[in-house]
N, C-alpha and C. Protein backbone atom coordinates (compact mmCIF):
# COMPACT_ATOMS: atom_id res chain seq x y z
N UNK A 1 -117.25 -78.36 93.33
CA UNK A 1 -117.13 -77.52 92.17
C UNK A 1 -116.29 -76.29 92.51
N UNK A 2 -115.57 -76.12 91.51
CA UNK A 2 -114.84 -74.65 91.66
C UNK A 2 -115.02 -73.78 91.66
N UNK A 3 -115.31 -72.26 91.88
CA UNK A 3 -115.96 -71.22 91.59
C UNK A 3 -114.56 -69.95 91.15
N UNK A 4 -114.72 -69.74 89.59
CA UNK A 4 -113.81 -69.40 89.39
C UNK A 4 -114.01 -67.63 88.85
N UNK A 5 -113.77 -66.74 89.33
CA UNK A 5 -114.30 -65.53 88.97
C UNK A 5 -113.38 -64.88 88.66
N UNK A 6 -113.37 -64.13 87.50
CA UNK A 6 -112.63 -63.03 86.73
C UNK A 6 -112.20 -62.05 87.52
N UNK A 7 -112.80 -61.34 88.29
CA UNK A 7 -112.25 -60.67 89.23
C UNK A 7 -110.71 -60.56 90.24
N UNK A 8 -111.41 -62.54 90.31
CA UNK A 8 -110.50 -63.04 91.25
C UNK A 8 -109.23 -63.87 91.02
N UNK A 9 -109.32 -63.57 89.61
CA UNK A 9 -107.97 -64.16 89.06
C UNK A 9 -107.23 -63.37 87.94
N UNK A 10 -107.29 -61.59 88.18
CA UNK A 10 -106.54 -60.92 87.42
C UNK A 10 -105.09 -60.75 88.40
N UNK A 11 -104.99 -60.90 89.49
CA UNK A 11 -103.75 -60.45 90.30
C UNK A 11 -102.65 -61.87 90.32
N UNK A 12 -103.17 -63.20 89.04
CA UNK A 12 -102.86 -64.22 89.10
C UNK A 12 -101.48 -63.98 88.12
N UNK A 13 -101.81 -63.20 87.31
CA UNK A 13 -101.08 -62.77 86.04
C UNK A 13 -99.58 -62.40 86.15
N UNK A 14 -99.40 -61.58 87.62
CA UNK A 14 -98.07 -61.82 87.45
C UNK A 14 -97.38 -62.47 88.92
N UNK A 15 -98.69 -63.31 89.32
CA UNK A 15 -98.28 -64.44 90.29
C UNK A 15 -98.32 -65.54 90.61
N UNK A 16 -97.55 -66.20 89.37
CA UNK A 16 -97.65 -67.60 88.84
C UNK A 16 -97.79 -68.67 89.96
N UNK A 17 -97.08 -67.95 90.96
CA UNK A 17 -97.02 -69.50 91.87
C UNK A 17 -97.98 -69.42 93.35
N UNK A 18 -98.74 -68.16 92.78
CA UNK A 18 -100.03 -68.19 93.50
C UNK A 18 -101.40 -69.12 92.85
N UNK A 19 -101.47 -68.95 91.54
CA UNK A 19 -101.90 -69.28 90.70
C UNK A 19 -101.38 -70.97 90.66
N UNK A 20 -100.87 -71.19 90.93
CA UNK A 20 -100.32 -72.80 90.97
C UNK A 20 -100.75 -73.23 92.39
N UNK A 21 -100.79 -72.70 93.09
CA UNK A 21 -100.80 -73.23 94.76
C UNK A 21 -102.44 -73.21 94.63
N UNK A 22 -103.16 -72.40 93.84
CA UNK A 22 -104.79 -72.33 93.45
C UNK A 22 -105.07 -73.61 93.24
N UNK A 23 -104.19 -74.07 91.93
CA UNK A 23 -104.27 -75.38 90.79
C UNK A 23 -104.21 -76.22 91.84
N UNK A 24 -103.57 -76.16 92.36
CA UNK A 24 -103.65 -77.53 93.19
C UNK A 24 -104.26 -77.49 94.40
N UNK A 25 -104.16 -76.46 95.23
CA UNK A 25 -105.47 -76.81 96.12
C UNK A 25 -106.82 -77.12 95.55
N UNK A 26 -107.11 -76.46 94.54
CA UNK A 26 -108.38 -77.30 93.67
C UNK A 26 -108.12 -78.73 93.12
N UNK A 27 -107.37 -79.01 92.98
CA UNK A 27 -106.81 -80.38 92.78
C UNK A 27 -106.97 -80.74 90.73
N UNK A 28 -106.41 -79.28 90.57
CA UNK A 28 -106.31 -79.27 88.91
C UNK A 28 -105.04 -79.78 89.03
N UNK A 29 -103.99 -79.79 89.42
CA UNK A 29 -102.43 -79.84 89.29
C UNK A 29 -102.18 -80.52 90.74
N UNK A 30 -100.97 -81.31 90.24
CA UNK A 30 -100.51 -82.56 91.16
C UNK A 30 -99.91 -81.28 92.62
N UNK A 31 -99.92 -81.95 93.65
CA UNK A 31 -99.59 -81.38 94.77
C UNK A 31 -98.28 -81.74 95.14
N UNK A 32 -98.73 -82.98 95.03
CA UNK A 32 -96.99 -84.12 95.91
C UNK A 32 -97.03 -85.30 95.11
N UNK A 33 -96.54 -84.83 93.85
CA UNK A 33 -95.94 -86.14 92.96
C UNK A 33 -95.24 -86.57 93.15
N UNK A 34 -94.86 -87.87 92.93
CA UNK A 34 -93.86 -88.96 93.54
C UNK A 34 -93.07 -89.63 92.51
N UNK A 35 -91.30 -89.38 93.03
CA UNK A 35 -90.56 -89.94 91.96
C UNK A 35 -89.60 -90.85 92.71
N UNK A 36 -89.01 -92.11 92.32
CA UNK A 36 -88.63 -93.07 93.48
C UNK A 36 -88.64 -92.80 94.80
N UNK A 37 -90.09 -92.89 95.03
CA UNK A 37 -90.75 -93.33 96.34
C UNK A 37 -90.77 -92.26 97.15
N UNK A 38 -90.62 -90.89 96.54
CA UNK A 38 -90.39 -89.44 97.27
C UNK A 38 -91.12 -88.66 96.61
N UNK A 39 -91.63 -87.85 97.72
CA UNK A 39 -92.53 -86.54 97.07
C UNK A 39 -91.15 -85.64 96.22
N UNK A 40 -91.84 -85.12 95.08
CA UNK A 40 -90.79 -84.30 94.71
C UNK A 40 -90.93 -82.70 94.95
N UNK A 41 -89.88 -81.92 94.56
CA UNK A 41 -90.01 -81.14 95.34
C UNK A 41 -89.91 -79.76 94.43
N UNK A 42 -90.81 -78.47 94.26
CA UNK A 42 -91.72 -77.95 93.30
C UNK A 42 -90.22 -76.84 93.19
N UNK A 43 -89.53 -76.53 91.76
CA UNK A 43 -88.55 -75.85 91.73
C UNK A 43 -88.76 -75.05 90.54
N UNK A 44 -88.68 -73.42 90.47
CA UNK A 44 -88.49 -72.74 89.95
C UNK A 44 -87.72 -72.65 88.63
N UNK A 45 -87.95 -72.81 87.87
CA UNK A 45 -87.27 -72.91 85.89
C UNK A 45 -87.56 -71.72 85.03
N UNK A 46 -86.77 -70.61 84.09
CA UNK A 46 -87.49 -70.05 83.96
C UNK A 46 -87.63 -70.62 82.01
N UNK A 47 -86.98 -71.47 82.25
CA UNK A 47 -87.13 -72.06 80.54
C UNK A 47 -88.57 -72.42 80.33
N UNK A 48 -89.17 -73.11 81.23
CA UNK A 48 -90.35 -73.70 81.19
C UNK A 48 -91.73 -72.38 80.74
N UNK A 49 -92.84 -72.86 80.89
CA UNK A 49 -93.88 -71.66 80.44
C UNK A 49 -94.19 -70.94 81.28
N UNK A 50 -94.23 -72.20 82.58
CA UNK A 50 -94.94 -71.74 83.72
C UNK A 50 -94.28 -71.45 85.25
N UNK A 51 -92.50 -71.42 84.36
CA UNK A 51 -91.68 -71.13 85.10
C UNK A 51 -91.38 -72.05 86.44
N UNK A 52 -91.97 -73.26 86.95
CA UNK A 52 -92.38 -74.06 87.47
C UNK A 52 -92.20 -75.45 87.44
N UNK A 53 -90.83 -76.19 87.65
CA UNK A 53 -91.23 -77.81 87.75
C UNK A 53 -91.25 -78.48 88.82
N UNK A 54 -91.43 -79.68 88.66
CA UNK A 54 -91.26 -80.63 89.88
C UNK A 54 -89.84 -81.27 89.38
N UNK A 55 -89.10 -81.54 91.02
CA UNK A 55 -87.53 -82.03 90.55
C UNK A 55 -87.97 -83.23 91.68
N UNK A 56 -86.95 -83.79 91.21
CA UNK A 56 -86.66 -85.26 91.90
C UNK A 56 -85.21 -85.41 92.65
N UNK A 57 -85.53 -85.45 94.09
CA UNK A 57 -84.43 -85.22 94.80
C UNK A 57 -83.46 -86.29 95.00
N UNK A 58 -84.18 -87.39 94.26
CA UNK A 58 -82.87 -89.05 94.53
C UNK A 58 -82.41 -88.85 93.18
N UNK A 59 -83.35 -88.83 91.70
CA UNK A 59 -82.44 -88.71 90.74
C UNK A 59 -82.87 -87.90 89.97
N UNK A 60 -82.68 -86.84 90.85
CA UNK A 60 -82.62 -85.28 90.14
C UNK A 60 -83.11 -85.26 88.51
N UNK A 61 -84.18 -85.73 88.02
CA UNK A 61 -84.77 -85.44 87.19
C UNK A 61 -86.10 -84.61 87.33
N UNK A 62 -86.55 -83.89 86.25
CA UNK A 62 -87.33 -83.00 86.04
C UNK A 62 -88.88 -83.19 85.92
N UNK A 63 -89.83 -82.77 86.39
CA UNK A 63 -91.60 -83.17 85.71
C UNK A 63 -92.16 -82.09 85.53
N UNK A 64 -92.67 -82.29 84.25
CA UNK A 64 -93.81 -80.77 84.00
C UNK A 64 -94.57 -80.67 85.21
N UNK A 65 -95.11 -79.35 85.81
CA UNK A 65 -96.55 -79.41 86.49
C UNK A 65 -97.33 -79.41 86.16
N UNK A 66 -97.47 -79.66 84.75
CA UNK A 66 -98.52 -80.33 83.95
C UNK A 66 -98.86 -81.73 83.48
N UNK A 67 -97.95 -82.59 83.83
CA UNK A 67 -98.07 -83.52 83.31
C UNK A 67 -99.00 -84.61 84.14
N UNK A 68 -100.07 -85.05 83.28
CA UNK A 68 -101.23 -86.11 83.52
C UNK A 68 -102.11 -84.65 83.89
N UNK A 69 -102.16 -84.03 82.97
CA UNK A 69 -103.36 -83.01 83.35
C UNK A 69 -104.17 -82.33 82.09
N UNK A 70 -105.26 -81.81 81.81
CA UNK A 70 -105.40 -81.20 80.47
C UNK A 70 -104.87 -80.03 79.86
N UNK A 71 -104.16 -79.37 81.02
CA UNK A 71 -103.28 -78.60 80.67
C UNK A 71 -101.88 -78.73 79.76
N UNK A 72 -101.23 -80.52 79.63
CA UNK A 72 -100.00 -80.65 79.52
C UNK A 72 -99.60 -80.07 77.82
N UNK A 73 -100.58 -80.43 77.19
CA UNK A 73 -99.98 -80.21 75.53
C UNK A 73 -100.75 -78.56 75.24
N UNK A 74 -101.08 -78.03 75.99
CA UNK A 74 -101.18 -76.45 75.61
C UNK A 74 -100.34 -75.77 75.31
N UNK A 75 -99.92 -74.65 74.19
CA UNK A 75 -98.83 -73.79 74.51
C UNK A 75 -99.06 -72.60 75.35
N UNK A 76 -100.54 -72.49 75.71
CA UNK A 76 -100.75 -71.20 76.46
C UNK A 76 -100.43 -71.13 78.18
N UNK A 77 -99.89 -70.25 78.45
CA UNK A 77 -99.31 -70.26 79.59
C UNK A 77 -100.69 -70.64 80.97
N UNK A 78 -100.50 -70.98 81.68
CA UNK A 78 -101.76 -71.69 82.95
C UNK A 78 -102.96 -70.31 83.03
N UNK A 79 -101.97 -69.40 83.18
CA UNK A 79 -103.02 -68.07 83.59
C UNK A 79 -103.91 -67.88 82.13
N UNK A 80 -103.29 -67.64 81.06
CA UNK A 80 -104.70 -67.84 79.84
C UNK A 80 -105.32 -68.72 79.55
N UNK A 81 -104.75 -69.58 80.14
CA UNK A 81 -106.10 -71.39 80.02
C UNK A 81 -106.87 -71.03 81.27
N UNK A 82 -106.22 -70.46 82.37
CA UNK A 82 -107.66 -70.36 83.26
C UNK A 82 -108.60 -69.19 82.97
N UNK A 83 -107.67 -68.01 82.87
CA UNK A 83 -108.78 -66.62 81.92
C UNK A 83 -109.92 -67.18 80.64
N UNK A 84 -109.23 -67.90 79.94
CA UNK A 84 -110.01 -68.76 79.42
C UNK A 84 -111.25 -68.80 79.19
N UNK A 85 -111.08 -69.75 80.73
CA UNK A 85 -111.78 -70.76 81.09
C UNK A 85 -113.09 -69.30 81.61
N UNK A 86 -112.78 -68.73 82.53
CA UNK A 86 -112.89 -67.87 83.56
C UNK A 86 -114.12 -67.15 82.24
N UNK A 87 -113.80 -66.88 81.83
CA UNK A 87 -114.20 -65.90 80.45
C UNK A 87 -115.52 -66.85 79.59
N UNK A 88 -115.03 -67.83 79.11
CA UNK A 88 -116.53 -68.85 78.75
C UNK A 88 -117.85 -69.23 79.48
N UNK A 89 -117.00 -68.96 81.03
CA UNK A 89 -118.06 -69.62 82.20
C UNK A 89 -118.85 -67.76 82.18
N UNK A 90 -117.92 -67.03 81.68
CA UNK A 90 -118.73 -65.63 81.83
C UNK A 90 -119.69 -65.22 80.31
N UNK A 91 -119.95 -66.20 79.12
CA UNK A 91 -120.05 -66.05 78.37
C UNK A 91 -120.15 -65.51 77.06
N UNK A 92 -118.29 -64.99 77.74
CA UNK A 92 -117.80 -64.44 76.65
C UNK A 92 -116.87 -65.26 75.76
N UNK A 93 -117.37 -65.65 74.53
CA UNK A 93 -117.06 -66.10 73.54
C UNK A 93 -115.95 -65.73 72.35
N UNK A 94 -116.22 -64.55 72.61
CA UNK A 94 -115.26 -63.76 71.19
C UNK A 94 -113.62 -64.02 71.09
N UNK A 95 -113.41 -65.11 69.88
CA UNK A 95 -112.34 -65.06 70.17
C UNK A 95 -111.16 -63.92 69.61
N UNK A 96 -111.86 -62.94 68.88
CA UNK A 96 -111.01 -61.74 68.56
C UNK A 96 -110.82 -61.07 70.26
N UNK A 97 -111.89 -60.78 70.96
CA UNK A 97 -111.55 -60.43 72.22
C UNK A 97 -110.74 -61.19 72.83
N UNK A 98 -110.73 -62.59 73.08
CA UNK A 98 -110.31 -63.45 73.86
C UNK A 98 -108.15 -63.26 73.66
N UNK A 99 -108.17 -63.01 72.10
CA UNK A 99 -106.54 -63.54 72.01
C UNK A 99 -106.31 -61.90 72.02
N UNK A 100 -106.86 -61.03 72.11
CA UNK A 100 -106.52 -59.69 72.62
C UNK A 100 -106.38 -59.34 73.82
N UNK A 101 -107.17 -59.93 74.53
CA UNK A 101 -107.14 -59.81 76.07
C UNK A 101 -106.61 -60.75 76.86
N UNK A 102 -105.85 -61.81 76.31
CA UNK A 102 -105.27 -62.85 76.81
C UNK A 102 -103.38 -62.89 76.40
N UNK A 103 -103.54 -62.07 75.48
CA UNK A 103 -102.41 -61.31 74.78
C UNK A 103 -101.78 -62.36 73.80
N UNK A 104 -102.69 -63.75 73.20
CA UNK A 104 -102.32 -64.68 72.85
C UNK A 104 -101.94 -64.08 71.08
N UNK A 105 -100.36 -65.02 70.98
CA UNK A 105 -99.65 -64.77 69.82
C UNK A 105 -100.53 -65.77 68.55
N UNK A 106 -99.84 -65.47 67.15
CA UNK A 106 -100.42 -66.16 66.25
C UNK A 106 -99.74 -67.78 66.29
N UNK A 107 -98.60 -67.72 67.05
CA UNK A 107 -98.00 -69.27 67.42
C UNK A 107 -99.10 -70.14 68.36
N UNK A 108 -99.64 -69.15 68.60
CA UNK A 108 -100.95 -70.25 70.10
C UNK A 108 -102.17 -70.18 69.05
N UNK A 109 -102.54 -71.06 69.50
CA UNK A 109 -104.11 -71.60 68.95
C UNK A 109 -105.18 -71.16 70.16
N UNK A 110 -106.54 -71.23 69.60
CA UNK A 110 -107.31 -71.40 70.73
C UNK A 110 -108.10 -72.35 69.92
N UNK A 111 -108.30 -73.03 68.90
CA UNK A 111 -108.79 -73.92 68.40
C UNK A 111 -108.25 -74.38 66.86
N UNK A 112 -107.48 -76.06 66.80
CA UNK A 112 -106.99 -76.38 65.76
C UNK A 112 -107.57 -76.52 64.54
């Protein structure tokens, strides 16, 4: 089990790829995905959300670091799905607090 504490994941916010190296040492997010027969190899985007893909070094194509995960069809960036998360397990509920303190726009949902 994970032990995920609020505390310990405010300095995540503006260190995405600390926060990713988390994801996957917990084994939320792929580590060493494989694209013809090669690990691919984790490259910096800043189009993406999470600023973050996996590239493919034989035919240089692209993979979410989300993809095959419950993260993939979110629009909220990794760090407010884990604050989130972080925040329910603390049972705080409010979602007027939640999209205030998560800084979430009226384009993001937190429930459809």
């Amino acid at each position: 089990m994970i032990e995920i504490r609020l505390d310990n994941l405010a300095h995540y916010k503006f260190h995405i790829s600390g926060l990713i190296e988390f994801l996957q040492t917990s084994l939320v997010l792929a580590k060493f995905p494989l694209c013809c027969g090669q690990v691919m190899k984790l490259a910096i985007r800043s189009y993406v959300i999470d600023g973050h893909v996996f590239r493919c070094l034989v035919c240089r194509t692209f993979s979410s670091i989300r993809k095959g995960t419950f993260f993939e069809k979110s629009k909220l960036s990794l760090y407010q799905i884990v604050m989130l998360i972080a925040y329910y397990c603390e049972g705080i509920h409010s979602q007027n607090f939640l999209i205030k303190q998560l800084e979430i726009s009226h384009q993001e949902k937190l429930v459809h």
